[in-house]
C-alpha atoms as a PDB file:
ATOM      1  CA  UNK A   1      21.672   9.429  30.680  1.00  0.00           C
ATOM      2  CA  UNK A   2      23.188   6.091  28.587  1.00  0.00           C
ATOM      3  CA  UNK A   3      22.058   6.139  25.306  1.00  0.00           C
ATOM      4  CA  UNK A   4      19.476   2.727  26.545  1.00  0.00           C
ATOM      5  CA  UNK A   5      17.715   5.259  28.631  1.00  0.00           C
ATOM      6  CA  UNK A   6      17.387   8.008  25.544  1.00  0.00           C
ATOM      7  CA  UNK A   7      16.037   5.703  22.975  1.00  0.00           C
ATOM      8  CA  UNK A   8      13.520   4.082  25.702  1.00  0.00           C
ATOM      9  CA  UNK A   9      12.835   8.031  26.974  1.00  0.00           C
ATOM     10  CA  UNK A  10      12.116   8.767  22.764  1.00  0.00           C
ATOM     11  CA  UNK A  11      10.164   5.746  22.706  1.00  0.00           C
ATOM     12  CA  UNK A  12       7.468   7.051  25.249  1.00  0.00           C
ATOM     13  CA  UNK A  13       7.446  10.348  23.927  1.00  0.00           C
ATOM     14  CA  UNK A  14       6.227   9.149  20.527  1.00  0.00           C
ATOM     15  CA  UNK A  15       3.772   7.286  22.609  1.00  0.00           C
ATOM     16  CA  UNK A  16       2.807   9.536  24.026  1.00  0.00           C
ATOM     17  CA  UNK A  17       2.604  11.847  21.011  1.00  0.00           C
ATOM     18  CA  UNK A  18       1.188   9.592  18.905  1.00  0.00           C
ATOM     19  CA  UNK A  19       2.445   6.978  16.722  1.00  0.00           C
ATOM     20  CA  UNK A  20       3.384   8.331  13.322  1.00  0.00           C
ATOM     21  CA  UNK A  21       3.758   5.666  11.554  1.00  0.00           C
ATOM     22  CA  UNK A  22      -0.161   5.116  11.942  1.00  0.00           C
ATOM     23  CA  UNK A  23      -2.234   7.171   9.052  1.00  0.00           C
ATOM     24  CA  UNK A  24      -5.412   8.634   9.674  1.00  0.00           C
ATOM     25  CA  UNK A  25      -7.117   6.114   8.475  1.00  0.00           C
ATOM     26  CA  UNK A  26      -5.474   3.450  10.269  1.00  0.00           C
ATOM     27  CA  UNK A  27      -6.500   5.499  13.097  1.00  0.00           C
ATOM     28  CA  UNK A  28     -10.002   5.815  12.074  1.00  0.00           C
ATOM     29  CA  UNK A  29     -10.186   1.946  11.145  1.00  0.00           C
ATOM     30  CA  UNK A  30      -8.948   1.472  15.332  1.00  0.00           C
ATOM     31  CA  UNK A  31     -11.936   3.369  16.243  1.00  0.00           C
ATOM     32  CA  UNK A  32     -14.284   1.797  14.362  1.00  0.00           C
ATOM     33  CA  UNK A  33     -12.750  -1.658  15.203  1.00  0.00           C
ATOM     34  CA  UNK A  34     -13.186  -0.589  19.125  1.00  0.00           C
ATOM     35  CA  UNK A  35     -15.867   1.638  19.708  1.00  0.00           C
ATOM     36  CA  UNK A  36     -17.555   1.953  16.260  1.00  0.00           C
ATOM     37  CA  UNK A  37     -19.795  -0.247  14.343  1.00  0.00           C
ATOM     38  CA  UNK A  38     -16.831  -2.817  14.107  1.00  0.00           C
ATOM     39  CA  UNK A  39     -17.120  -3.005  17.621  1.00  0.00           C
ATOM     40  CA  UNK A  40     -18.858  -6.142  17.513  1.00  0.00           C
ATOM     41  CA  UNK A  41     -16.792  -8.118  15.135  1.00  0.00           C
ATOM     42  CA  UNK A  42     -13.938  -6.969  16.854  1.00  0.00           C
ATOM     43  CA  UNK A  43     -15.004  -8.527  19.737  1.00  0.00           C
ATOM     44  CA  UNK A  44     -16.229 -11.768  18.306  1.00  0.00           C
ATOM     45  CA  UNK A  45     -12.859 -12.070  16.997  1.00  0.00           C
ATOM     46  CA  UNK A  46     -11.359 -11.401  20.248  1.00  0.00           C
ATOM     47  CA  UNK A  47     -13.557 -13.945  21.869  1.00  0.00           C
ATOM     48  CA  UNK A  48     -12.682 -16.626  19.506  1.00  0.00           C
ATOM     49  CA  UNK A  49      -9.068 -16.082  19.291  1.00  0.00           C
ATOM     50  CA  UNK A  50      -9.469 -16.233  23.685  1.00  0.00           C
ATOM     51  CA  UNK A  51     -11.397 -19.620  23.536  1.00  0.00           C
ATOM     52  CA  UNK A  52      -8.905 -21.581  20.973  1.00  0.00           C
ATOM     53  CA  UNK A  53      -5.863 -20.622  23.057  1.00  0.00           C
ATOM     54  CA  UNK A  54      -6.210 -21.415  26.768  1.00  0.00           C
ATOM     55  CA  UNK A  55      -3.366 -19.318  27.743  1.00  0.00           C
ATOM     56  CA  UNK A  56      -4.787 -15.876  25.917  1.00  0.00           C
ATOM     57  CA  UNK A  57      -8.160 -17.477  27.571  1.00  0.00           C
ATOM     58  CA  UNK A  58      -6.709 -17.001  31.376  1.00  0.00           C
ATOM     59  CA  UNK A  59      -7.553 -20.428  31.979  1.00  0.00           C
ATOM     60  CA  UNK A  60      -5.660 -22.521  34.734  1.00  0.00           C
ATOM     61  CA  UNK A  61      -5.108 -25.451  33.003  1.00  0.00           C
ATOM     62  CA  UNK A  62      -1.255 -25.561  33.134  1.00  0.00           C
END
């Protein structure tokens, strides 16, 4: 295994483990923001930031 292949195979571990790097209360803020009572900000914001940008959008217009 080249050492490309261990750092990508680390990579999804971690991923799979969990990212670290995110506290509990980033964690906690995530679930609010997706399936808490954020939720519907969260998705405003989504929904704005797809209508001003055509390409995030999935529009055709190329």
């Amino acid at each position: 295994m080249s050492i490309g292949e261990e750092l990508l195979e680390e990579r999804r571990r971690r991923r799979r483990a969990g990212d670290p790097r995110l506290s509990e209360a980033g964690k906690e803020l995530f679930r609010r923001m997706t399936t808490g009572d954020l939720a519907g900000e969260f998705q405003a914001a989504l929904d704005a930031v797809s209508d001003a940008d055509p390409l995030l959008g999935g529009s055709d217009d190329d």
